[in-house]
N, C-alpha and C. Protein backbone atom coordinates (compact mmCIF):
# COMPACT_ATOMS: atom_id res chain seq x y z
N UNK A 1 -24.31 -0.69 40.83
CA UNK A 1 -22.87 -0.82 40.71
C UNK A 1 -22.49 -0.84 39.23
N UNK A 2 -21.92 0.04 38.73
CA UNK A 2 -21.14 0.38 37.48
C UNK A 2 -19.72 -0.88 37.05
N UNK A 3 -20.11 -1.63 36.32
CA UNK A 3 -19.11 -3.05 35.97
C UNK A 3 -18.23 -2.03 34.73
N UNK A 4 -16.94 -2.70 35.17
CA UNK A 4 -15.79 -2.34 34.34
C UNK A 4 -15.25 -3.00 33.22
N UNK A 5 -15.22 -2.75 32.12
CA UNK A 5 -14.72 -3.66 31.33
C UNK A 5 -14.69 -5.28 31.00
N UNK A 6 -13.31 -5.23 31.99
CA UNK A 6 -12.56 -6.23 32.25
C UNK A 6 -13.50 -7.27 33.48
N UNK A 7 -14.53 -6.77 34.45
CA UNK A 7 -15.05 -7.48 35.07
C UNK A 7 -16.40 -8.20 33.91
N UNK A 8 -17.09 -7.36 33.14
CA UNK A 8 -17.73 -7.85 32.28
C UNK A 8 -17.37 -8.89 31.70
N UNK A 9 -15.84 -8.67 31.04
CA UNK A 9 -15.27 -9.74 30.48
C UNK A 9 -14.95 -11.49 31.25
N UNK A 10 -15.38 -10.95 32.64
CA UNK A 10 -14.18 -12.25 33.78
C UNK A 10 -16.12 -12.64 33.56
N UNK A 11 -17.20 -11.86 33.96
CA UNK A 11 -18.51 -12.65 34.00
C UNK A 11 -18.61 -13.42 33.03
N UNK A 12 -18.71 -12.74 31.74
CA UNK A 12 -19.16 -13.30 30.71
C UNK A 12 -18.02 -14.90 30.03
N UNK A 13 -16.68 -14.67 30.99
CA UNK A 13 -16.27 -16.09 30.49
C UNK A 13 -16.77 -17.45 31.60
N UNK A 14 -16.70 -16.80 32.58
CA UNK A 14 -17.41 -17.60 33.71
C UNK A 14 -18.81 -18.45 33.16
N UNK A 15 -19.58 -17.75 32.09
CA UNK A 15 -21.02 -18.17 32.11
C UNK A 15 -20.46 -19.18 30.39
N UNK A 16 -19.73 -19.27 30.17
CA UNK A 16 -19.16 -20.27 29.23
C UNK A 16 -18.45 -21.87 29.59
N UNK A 17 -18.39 -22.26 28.38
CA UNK A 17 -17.78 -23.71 28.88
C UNK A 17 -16.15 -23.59 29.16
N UNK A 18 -15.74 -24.15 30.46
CA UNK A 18 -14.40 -24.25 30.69
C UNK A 18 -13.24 -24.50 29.18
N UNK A 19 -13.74 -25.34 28.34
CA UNK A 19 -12.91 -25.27 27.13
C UNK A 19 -12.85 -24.33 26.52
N UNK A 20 -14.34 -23.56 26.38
CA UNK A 20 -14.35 -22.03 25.47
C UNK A 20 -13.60 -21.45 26.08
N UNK A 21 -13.69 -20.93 27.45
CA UNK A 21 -13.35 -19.62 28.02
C UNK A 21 -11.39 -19.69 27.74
N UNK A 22 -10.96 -20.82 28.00
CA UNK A 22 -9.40 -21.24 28.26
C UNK A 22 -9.18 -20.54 26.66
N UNK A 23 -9.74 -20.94 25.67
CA UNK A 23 -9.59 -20.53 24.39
C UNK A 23 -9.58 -19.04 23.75
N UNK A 24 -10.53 -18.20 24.21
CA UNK A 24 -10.54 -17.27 24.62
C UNK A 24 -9.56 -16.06 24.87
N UNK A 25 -9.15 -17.04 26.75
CA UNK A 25 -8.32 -16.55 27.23
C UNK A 25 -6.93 -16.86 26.73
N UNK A 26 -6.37 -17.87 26.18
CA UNK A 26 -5.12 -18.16 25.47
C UNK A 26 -4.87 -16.75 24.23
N UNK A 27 -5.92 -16.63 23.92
CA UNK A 27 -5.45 -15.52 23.03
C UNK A 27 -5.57 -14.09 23.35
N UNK A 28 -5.32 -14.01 24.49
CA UNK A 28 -5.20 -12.48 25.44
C UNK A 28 -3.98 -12.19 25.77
N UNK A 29 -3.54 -10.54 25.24
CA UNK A 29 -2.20 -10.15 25.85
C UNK A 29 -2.27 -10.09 27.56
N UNK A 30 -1.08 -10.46 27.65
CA UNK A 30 -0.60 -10.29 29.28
C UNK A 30 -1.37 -10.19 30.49
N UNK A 31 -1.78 -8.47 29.72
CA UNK A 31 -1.97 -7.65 30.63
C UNK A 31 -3.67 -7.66 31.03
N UNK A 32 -4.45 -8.50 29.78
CA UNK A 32 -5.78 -8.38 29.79
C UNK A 32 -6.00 -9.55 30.45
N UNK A 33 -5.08 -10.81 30.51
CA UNK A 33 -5.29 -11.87 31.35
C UNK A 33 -5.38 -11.28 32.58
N UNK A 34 -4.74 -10.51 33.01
CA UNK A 34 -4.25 -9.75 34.77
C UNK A 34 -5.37 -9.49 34.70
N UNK A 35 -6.02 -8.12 34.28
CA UNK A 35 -7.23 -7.84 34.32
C UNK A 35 -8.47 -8.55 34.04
N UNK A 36 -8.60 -9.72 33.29
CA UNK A 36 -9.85 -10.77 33.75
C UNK A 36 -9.77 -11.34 34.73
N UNK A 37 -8.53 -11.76 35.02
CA UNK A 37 -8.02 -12.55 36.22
C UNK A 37 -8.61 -11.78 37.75
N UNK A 38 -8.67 -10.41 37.74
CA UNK A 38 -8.55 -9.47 38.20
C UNK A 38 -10.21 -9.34 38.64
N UNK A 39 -10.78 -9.34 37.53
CA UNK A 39 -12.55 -9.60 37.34
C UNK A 39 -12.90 -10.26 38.19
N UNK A 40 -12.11 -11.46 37.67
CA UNK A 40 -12.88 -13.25 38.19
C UNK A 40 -12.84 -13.16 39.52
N UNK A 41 -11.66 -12.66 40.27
CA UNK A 41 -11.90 -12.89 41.83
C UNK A 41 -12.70 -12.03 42.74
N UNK A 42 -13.37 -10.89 41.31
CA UNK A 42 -14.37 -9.55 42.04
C UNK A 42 -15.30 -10.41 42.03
N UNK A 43 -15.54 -11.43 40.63
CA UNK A 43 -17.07 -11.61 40.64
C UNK A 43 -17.92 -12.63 41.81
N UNK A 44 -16.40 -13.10 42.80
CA UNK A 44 -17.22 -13.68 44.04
C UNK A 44 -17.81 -12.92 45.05
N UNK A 45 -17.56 -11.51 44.71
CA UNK A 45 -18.57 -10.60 45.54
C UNK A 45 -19.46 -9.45 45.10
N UNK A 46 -19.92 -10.18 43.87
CA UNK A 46 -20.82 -9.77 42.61
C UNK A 46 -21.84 -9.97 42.92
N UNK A 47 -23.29 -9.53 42.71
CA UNK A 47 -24.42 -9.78 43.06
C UNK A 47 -25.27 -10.50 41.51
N UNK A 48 -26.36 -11.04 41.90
CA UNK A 48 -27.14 -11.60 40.66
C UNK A 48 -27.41 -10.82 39.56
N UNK A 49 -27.51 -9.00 40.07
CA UNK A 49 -27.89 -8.08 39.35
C UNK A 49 -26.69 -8.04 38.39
N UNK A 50 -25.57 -8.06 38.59
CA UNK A 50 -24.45 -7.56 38.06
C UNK A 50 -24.40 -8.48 36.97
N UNK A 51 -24.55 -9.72 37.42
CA UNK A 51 -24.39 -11.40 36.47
C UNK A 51 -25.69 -10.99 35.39
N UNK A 52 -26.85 -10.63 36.13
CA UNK A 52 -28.27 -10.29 34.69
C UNK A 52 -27.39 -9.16 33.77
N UNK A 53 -26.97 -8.31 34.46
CA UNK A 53 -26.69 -7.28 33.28
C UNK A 53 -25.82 -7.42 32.35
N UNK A 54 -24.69 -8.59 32.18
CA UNK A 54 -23.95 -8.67 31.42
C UNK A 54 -24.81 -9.93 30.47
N UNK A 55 -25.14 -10.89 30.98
CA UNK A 55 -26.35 -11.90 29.84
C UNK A 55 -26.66 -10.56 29.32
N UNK A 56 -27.64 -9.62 30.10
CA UNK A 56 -28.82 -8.49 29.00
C UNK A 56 -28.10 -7.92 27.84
N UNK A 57 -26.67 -7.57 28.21
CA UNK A 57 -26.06 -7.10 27.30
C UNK A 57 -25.46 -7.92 26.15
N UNK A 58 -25.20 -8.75 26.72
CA UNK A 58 -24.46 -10.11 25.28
C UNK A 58 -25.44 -10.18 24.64
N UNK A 59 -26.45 -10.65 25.07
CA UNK A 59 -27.99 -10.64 24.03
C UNK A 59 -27.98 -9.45 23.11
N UNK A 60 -28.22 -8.43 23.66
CA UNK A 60 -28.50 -7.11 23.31
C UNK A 60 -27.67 -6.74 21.67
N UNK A 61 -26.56 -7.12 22.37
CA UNK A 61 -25.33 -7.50 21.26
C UNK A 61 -25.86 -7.98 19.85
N UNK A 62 -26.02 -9.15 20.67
CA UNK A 62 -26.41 -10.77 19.63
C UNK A 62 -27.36 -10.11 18.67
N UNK A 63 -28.33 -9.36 19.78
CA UNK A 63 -29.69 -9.37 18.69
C UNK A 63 -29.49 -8.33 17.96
N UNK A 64 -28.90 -7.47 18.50
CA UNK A 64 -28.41 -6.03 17.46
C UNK A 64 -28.21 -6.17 16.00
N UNK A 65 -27.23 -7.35 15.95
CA UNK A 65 -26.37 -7.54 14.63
C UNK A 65 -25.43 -6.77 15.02
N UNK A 66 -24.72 -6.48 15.97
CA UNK A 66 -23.64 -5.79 15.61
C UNK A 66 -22.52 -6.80 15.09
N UNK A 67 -21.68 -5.92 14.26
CA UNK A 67 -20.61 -6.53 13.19
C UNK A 67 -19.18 -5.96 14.12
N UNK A 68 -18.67 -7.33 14.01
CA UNK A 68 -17.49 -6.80 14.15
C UNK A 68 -16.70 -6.40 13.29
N UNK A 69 -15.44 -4.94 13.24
CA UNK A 69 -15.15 -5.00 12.29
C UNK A 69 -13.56 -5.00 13.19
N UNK A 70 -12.95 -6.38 12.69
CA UNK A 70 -11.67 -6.83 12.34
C UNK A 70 -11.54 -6.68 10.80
N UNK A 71 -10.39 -6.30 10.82
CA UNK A 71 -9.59 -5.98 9.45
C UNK A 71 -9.02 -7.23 9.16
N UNK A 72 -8.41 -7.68 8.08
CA UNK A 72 -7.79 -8.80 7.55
C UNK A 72 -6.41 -9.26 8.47
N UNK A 73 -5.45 -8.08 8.51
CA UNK A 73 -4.48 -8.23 9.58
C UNK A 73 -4.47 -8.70 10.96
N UNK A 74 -5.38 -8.14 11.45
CA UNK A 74 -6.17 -8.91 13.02
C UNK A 74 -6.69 -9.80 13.38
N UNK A 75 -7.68 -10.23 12.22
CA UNK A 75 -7.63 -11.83 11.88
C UNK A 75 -6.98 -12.94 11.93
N UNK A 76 -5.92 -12.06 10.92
CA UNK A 76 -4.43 -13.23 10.44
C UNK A 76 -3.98 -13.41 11.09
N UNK A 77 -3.59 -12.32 12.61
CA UNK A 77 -3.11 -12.13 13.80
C UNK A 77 -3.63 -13.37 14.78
N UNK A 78 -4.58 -13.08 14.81
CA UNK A 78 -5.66 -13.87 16.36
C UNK A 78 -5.34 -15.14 15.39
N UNK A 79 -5.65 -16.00 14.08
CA UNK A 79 -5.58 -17.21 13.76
C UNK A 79 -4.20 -17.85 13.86
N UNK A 80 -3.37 -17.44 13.71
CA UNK A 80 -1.55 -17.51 13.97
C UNK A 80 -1.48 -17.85 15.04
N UNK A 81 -1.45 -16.93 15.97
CA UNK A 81 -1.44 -17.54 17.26
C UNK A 81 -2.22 -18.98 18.02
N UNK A 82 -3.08 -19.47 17.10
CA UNK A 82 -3.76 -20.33 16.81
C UNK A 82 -3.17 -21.74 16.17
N UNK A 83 -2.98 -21.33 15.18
CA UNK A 83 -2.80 -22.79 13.84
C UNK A 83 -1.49 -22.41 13.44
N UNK A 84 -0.71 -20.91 13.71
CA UNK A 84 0.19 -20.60 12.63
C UNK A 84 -0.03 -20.19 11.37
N UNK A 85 1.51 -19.72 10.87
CA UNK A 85 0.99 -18.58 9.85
C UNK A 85 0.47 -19.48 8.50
N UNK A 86 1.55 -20.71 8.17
CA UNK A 86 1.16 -21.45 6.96
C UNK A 86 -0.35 -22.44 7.08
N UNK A 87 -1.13 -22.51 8.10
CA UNK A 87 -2.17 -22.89 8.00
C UNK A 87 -3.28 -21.44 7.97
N UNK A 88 -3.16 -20.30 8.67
CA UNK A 88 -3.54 -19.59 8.36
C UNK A 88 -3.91 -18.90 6.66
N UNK A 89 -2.64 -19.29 6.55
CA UNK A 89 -2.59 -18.40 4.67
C UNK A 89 -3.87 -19.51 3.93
N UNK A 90 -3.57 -21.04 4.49
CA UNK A 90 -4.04 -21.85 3.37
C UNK A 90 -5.75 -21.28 3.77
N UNK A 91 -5.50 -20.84 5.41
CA UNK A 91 -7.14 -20.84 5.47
C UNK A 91 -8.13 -20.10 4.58
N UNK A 92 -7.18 -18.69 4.56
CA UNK A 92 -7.43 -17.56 3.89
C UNK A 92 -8.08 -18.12 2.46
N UNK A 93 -7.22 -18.45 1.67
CA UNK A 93 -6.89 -19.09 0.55
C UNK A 93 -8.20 -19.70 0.52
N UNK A 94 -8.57 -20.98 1.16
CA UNK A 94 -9.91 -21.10 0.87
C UNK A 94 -11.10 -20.17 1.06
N UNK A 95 -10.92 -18.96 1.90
CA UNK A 95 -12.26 -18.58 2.32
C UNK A 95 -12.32 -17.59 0.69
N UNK A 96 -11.40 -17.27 0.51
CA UNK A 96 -11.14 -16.43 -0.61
C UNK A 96 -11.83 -16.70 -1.72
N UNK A 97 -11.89 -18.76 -1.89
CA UNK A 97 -12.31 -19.28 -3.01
C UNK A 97 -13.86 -19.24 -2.65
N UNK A 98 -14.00 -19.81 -2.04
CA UNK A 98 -15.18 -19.89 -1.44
C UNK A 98 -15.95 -18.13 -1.61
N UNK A 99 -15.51 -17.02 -1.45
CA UNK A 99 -16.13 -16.14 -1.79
C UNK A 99 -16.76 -15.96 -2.91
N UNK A 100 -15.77 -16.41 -3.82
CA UNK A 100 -15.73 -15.99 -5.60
C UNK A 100 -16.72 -16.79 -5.71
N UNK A 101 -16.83 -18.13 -5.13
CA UNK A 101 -17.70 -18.96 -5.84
C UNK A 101 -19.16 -18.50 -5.32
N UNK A 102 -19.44 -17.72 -3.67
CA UNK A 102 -20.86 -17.24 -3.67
C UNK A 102 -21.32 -16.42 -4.48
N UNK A 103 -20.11 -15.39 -5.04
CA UNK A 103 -20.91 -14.41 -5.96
C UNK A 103 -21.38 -14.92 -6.96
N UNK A 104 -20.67 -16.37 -7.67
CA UNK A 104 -21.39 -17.05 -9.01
C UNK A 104 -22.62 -17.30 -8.20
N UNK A 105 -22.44 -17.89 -7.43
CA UNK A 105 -24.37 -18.43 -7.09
C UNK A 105 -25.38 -17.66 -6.77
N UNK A 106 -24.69 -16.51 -6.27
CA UNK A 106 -25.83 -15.17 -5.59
C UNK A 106 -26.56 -14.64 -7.51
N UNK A 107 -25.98 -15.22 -8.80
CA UNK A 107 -25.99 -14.44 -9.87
C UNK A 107 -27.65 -15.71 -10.43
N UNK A 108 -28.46 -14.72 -10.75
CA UNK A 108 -29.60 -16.01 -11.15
C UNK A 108 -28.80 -16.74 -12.81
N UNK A 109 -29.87 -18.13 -12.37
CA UNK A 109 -29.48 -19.03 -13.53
C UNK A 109 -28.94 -18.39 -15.03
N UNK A 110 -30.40 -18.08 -15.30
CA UNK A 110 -30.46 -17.17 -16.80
C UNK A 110 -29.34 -16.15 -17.20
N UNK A 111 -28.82 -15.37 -16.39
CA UNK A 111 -27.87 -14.80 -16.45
C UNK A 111 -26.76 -15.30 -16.90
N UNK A 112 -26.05 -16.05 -15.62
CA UNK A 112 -25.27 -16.89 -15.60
C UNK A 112 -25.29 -17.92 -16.61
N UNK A 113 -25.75 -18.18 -17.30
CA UNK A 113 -26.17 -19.23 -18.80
C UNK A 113 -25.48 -18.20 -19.60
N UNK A 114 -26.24 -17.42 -19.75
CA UNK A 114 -25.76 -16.22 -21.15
C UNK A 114 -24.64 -15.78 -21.07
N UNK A 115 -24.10 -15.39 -19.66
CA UNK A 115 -22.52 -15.43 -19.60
C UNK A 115 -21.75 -16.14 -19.83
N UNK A 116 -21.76 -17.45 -19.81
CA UNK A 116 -20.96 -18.49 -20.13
C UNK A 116 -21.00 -19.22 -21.38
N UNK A 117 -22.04 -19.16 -21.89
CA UNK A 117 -22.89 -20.40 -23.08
C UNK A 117 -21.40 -19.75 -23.95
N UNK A 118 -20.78 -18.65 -24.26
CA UNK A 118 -20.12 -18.63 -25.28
C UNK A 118 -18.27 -19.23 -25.51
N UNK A 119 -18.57 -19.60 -24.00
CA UNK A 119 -16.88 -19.47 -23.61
C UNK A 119 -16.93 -20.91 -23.93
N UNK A 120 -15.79 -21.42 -23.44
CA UNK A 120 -14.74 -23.01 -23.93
C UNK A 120 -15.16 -24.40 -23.16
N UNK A 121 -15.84 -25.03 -23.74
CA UNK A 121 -16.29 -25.85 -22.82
C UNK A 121 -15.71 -26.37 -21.62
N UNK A 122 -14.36 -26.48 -21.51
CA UNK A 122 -13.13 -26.93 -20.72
C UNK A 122 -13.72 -25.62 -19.37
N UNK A 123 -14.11 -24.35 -19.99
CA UNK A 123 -14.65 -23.12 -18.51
C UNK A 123 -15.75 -23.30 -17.79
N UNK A 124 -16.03 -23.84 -18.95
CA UNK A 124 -17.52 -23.63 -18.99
C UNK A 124 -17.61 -25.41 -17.51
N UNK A 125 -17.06 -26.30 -18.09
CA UNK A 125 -16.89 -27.37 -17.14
C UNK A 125 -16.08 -26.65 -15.68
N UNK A 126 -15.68 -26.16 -15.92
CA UNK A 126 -14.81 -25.28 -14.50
C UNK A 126 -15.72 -24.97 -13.58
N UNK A 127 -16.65 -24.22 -14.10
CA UNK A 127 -17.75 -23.45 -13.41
C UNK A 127 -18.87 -24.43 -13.07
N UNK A 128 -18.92 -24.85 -13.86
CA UNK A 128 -20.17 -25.75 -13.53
C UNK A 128 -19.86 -26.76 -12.14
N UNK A 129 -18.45 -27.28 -12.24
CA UNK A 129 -18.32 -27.85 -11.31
C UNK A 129 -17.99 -27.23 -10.06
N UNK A 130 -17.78 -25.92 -9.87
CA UNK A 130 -17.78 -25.11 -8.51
C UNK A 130 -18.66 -24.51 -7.93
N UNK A 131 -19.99 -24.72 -8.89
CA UNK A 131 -21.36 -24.68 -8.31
C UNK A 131 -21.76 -25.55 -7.45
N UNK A 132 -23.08 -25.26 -6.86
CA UNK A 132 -24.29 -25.85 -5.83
C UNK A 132 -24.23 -27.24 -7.34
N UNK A 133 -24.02 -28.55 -6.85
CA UNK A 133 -25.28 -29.10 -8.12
C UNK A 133 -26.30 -29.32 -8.39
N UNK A 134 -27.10 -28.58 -8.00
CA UNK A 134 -29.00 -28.38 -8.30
C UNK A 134 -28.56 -26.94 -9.60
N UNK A 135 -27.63 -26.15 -8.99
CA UNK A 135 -27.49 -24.83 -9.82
C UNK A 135 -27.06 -25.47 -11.16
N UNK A 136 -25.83 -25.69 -10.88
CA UNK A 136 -24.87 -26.71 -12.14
C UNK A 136 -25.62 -27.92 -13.32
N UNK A 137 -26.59 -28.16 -12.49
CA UNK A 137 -27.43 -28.93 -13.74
C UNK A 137 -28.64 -28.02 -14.44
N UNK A 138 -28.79 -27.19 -13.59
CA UNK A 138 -29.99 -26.34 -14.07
C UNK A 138 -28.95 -25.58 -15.16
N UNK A 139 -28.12 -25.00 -15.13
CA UNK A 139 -27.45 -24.47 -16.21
C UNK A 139 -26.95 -25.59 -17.02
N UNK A 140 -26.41 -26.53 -16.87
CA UNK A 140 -26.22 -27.42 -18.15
C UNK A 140 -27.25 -27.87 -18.77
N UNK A 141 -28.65 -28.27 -17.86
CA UNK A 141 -29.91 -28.47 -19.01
C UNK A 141 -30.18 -27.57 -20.34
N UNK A 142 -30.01 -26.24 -20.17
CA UNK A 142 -30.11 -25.01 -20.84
C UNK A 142 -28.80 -24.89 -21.90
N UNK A 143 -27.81 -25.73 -21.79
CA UNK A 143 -26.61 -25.67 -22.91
C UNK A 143 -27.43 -25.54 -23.87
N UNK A 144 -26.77 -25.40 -25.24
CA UNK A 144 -27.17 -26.00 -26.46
C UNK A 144 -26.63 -27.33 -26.27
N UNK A 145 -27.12 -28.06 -27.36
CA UNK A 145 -26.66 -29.34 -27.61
C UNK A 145 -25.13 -29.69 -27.94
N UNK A 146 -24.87 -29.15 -28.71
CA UNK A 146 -23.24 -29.03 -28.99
C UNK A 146 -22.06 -28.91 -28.07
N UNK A 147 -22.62 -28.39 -27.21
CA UNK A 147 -21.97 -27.74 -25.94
C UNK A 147 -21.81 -28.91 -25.01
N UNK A 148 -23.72 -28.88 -24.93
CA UNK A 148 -23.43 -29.59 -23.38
C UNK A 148 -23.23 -31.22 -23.89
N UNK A 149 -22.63 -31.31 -25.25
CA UNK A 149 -22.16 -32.51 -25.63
C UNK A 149 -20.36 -32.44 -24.95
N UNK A 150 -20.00 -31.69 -25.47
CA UNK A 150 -18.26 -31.33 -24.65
C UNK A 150 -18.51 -30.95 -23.11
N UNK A 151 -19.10 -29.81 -22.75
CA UNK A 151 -19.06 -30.54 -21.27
C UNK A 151 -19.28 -31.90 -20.18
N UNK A 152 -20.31 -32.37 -21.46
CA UNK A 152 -20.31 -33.45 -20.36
C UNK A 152 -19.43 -34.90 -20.35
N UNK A 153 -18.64 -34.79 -22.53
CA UNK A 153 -17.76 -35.83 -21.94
C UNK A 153 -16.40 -35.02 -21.12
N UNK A 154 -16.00 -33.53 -20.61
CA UNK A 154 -15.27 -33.44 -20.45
C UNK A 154 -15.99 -33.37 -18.47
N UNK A 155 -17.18 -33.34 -17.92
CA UNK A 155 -17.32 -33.66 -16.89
C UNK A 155 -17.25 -35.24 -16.64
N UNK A 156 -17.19 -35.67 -17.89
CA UNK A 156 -17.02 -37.48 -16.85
C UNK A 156 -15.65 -37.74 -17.00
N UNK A 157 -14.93 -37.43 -17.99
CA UNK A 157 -13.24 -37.42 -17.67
C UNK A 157 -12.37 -36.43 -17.07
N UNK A 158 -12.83 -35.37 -16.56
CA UNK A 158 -12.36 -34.30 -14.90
C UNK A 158 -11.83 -34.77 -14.11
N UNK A 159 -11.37 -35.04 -13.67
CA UNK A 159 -10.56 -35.04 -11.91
C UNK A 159 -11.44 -33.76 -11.47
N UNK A 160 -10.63 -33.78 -10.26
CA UNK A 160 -10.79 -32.32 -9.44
C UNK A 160 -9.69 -31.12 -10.18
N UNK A 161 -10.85 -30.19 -10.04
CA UNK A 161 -10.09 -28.58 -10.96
C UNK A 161 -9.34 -28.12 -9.76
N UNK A 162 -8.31 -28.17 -10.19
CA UNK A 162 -6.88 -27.45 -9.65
C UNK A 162 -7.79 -26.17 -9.44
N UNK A 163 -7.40 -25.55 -8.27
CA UNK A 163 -8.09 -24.80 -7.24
C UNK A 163 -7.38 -23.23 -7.90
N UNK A 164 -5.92 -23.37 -8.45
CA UNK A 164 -5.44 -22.53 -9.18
C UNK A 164 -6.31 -22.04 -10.42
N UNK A 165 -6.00 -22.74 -11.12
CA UNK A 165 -6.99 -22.87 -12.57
C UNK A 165 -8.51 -21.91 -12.11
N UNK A 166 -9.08 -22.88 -11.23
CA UNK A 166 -10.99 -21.88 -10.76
C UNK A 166 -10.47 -21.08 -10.32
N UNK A 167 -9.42 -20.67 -9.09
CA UNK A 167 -9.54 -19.24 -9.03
C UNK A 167 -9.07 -18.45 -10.08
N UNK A 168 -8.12 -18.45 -11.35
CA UNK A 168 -7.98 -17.64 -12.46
C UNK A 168 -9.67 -17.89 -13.44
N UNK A 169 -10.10 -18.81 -13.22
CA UNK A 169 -11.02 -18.66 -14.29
C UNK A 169 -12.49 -17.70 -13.57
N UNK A 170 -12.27 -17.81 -12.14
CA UNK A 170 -13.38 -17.16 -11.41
C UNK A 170 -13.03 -15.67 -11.02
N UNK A 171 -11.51 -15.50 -11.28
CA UNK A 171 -11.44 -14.04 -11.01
C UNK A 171 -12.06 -13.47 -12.69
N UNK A 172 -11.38 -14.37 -13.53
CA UNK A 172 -11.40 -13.20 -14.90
C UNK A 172 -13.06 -12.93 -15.46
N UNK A 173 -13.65 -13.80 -14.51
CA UNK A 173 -15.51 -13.61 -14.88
C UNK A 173 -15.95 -12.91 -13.77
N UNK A 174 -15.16 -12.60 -12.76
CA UNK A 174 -15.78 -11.73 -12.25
C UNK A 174 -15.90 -10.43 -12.47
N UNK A 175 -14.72 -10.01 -13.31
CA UNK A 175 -13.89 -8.60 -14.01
C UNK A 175 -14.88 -8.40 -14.88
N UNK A 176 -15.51 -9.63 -15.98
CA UNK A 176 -16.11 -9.52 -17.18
C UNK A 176 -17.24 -9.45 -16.35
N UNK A 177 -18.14 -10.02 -15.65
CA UNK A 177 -19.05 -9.68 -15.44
C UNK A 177 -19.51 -8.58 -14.88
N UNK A 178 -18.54 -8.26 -14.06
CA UNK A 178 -18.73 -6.47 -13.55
C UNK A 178 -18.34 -5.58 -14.27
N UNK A 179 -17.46 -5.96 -15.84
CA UNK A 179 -17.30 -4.50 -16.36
C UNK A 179 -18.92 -4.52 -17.92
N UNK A 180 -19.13 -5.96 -17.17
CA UNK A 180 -21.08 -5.88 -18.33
C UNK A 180 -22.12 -5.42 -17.70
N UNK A 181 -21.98 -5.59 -16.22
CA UNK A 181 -22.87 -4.94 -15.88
C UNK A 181 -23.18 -3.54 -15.71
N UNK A 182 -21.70 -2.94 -15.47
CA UNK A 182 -21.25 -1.46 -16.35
C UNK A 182 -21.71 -0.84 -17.09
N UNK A 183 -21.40 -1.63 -18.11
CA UNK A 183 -22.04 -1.39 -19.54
C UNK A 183 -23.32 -1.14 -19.72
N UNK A 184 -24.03 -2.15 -19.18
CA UNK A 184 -25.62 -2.26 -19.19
C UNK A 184 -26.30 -0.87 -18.66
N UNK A 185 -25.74 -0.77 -16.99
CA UNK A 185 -26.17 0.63 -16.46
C UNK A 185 -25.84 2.29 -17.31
N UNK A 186 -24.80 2.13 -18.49
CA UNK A 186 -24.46 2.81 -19.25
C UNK A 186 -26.00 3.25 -20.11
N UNK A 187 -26.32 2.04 -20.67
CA UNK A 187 -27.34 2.25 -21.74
C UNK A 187 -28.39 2.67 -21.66
C-alpha cells in the first residue's frame, strides 16, 4: 500500500508525544490540518507495515543529514505565529550575535592574538569577554605586558558589553579579518 503524504504525516505525529504533535499541528494551515486529520482516521485501518515504513523513513531522514532549507522569511514566519513578531526579531538578534561570536572561536588562538594585540584595549576587552573563557585567557596570557595591564584593570571594572557595542566591534573584525585573509591568498 502506497502512503500519501498527509497520511505519513497523521503516522508520524501519532508516534510522538501528545504535547509535540498539538505543537506541530498548531502551526498548520487549514487545509493541512483537514488532511492530517484526514490521515489520522485512515491510520485505524493501517497495518504494522505501513506504521514500519514511516519510522524507516524518519530515520532514513535523520541519518541522511538531510538539511532543511527554510529561508530566513519562513522561519520568521513559523516563529511569529509562535512568540510573535517582537520576540521573534529579539530572537533573531541573538542568534545573529551568537553567530559572529562562533566565527571568533572557530579562528585558532595565535591568529586571533595577532589580530587583536594591536587594537585598544577597551576592544580588545570586548572580545575577550565574548569568548569561551578557557579561549579568553589563553589569549590574554599571550598579551604583552602593557596591554594585558589595561585589559585587565578594564576587565575588573566592565559591566556587561552592551550587545550593541560587540556587535559593531564584531562586525568591523570580521570585514578586517576577511579582507586579510584576502590579502594573504593574494601573496
Amino acid at each position: 500500500m502506497e502512503l500519501k503524504g498527509y497520511e505519513k504525516a497523521a503516522i508520524f505525529l501519532n508516534m510522538l508525544e501528545e504535547d509535540l504533535a498539538a505543537e506541530i499541528i498548531k502551526n498548520l494551515e487549514p487545509k493541512e490540518v483537514k488532511k492530517v486529520t484526514l490521515g489520522i482516521n485512515k491510520i485505524k485501518t493501517l497495518d504494522k507495515n505501513a506504521i514500519e515504513t514511516v519510522k524507516r523513513e524518519v530515520k532514513d531522514i535523520i541519518e541522511s543529514g538531510i538539511k532543511l532549507s527554510l529561508d530566513e522569511e519562513t522561519i520568521r514566519s513559523l516563529l511569529s505565529k509562535t512568540f510573535g513578531r517582537e520576540e521573534v526579531s529579539r530572537i533573531f538578534e541573538e542568534v545573529e550575535e551568537e553567530i559572529k561570536i562562533e566565527s571568533f572561536e572557530s579562528i585558532d588562538t595565535s591568529t586571533l592574538l595577532n589580530f587583536i594585540v594591536s587594537e585598544h584595549p577597551q576592544t580588545i576587552t570586548s572580545i575577550l569577554c565574548a569568548l569561551d573563557p578557557k579561549k579568553s585567557a589563553e589569549i590574554f596570557s599571550k598579551l604583552p605586558d602593557g596591554v594585558k595591564f589595561d585589559v585587565a584593570m578594564r576587565l575588573v571594572s566592565m559591566e556587561k558589553v552592551s550587545e550593541k557595542a560587540l556587535n559593531e566591534v564584531l562586525d568591523i573584525f570580521k570585514i578586517q579579518f576577511s579582507n586579510k585573509k584576502i590579502r594573504e591568498k593574494k601573496v
